[in-house]
N, C-alpha and C. Protein backbone atom coordinates (compact mmCIF):
# COMPACT_ATOMS: atom_id res chain seq x y z
N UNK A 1 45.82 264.90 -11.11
CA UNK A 1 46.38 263.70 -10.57
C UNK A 1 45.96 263.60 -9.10
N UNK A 2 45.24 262.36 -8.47
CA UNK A 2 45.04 262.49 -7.43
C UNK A 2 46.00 262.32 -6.48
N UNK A 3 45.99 262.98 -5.24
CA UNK A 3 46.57 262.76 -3.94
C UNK A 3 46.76 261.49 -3.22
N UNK A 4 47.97 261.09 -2.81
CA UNK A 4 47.93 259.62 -1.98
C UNK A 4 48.74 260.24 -0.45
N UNK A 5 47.52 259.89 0.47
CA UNK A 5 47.94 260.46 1.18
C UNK A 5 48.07 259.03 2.58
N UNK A 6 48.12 259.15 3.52
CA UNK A 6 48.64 258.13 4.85
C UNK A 6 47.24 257.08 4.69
N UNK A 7 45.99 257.77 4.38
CA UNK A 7 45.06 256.65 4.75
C UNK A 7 45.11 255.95 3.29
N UNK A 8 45.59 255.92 2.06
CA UNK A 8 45.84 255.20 0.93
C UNK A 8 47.16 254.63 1.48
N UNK A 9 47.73 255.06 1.78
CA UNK A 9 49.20 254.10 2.04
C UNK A 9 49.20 252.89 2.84
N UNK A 10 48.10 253.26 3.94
CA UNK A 10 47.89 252.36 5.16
C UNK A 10 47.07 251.23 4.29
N UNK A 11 45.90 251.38 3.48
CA UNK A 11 45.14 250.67 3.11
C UNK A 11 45.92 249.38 2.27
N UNK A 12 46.83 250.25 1.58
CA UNK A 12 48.01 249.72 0.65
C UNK A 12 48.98 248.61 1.20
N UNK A 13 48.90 248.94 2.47
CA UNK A 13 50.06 248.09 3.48
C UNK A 13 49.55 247.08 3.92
N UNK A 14 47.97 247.36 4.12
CA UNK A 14 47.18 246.04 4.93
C UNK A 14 47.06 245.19 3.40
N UNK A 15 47.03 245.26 2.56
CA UNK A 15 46.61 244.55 1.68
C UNK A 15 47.69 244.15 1.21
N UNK A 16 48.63 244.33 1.82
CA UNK A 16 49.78 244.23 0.78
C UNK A 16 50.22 242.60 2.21
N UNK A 17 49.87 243.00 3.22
CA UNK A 17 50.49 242.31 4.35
C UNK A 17 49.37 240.80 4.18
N UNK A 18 48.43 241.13 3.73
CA UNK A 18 46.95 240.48 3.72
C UNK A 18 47.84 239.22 2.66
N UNK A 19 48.06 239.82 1.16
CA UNK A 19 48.50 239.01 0.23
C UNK A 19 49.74 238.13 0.55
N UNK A 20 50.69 238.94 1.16
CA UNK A 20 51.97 238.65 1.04
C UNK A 20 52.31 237.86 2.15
N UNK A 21 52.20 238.44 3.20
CA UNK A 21 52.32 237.73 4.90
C UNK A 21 53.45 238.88 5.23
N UNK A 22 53.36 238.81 6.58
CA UNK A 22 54.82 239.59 7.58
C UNK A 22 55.95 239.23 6.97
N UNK A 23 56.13 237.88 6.30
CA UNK A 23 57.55 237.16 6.41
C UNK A 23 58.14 237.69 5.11
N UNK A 24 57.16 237.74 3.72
CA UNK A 24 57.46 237.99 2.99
C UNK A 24 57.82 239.53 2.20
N UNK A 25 57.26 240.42 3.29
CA UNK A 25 57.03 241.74 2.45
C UNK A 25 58.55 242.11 2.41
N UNK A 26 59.39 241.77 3.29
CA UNK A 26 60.79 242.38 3.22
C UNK A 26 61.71 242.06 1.83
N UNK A 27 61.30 240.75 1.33
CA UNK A 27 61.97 240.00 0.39
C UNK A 27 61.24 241.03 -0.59
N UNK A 28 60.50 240.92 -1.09
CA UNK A 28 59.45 241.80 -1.78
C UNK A 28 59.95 243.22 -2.11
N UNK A 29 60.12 243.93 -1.14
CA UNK A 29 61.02 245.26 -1.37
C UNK A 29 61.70 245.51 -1.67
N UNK A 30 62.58 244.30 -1.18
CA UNK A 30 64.37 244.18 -1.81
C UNK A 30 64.55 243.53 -3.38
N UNK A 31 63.22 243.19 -3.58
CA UNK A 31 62.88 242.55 -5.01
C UNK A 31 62.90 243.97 -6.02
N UNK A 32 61.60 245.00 -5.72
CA UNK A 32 60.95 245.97 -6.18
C UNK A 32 62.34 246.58 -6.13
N UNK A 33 63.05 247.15 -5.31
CA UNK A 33 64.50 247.90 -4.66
C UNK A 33 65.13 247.56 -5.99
N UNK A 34 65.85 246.33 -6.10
CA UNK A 34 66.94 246.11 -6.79
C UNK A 34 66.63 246.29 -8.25
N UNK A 35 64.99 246.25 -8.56
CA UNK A 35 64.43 246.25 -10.32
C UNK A 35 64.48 247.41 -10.34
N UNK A 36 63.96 248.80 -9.62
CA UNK A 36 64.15 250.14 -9.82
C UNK A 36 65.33 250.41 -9.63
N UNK A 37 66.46 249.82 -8.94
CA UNK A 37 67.95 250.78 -9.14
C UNK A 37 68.71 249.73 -10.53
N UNK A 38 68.16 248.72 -10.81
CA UNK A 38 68.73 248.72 -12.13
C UNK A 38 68.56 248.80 -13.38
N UNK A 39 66.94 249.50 -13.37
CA UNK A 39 66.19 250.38 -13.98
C UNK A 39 66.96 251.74 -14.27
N UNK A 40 67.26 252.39 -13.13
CA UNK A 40 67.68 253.70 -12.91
C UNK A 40 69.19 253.45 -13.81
N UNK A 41 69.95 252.65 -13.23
CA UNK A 41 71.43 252.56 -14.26
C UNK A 41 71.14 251.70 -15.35
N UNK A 42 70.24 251.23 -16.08
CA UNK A 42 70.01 251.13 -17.38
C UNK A 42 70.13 252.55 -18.28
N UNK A 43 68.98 253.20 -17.84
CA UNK A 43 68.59 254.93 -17.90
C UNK A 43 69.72 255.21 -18.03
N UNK A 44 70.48 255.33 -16.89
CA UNK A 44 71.63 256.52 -16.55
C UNK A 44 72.65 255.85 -17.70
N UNK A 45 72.45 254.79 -18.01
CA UNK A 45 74.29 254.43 -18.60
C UNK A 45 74.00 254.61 -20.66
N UNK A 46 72.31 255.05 -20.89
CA UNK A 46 72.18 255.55 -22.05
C UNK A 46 71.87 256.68 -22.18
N UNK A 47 72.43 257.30 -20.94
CA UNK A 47 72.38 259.37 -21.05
C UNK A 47 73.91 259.44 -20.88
N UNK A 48 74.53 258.59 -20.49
CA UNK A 48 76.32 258.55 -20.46
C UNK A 48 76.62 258.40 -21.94
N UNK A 49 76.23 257.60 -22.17
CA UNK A 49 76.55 256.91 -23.43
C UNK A 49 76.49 257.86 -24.98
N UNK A 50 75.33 258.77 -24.50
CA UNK A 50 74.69 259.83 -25.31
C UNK A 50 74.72 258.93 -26.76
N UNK A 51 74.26 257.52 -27.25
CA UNK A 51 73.84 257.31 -28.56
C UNK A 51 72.00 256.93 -28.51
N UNK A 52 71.81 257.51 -27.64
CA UNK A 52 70.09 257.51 -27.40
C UNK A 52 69.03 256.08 -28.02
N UNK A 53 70.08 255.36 -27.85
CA UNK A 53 69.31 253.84 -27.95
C UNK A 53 70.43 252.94 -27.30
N UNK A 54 69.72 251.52 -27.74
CA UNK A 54 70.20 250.25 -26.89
C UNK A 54 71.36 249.75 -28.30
N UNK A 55 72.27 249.52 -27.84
CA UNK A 55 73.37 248.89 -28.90
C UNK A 55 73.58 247.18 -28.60
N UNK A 56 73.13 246.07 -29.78
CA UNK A 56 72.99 244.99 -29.92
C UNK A 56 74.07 244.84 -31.23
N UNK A 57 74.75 243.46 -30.16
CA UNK A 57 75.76 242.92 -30.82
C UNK A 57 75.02 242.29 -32.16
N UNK A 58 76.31 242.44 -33.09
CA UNK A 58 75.32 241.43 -34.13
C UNK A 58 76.14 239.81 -34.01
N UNK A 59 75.00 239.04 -34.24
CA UNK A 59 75.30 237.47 -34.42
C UNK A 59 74.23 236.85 -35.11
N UNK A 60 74.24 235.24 -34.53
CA UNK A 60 73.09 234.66 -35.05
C UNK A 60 71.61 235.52 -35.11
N UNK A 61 71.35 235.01 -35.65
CA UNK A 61 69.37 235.34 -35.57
C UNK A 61 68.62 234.47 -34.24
N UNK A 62 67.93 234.34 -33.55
CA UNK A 62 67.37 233.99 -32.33
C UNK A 62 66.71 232.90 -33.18
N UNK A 63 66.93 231.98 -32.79
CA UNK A 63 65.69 230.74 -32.58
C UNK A 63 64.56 231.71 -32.42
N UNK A 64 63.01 230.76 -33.26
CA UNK A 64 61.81 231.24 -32.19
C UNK A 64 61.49 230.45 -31.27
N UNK A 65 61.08 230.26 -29.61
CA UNK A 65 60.50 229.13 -28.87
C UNK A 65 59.21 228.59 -29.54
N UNK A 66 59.22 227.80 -29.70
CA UNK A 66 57.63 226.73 -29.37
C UNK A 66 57.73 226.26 -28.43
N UNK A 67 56.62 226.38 -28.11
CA UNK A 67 56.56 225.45 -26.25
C UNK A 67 55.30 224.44 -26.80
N UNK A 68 55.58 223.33 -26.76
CA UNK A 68 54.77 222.35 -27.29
C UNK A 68 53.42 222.34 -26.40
N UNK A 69 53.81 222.21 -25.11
CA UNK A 69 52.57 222.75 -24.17
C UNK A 69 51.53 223.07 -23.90
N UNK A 70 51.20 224.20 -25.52
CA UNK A 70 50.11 225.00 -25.48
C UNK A 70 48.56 224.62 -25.47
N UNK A 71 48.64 223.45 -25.27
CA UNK A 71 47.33 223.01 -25.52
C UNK A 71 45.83 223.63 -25.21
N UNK A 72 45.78 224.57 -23.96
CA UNK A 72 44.77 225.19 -23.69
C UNK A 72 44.49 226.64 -24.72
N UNK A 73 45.46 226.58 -26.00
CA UNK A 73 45.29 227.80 -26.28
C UNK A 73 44.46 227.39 -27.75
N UNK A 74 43.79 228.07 -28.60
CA UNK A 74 43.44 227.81 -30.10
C UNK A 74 44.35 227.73 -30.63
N UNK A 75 44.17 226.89 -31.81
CA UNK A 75 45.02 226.33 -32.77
C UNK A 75 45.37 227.52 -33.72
N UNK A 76 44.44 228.76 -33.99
CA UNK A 76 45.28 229.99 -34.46
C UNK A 76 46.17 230.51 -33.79
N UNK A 77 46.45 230.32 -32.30
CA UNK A 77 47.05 231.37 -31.39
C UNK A 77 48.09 230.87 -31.62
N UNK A 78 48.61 229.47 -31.36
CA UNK A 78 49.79 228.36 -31.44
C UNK A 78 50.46 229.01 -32.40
């Protein structure tokens, strides 16, 4: 596995500042921030739970979407 060391991080930051702007990278973090800690208590609350999967209510069956829209796609893909 390779090493990431200050001059990958730096490179990482300019490009990241390049895409994003000054204004935005903070929002951005707090974006990334809040998806990994409720990532982390997804995880954590099915090692509490100890039934080693996701438990779904039962009800209706889901609609499927069509999005009428699709026009740029082939008529097999639709």
């Amino acid at each position: 596995m390779p090493n990431i060391g200050i001059p990958e991080l730096l490179i990482v930051l300019a490009v990241a500042i390049l895409i994003l702007g000054p204004r935005r990278i903070p929002a951005a973090i707090r974006s990334i921030g809040g998806g990994l800690r409720g990532f982390k208590e997804e995880i954590g609350s099915g090692k509490r739970r100890g039934s080693g999967g996701t438990r779904f209510e039962q009800g209706a069956p889901a609609k499927p979407v069509r999005n009428k829209d699709l026009t740029f796609l082939p008529t097999w893909f639709r």
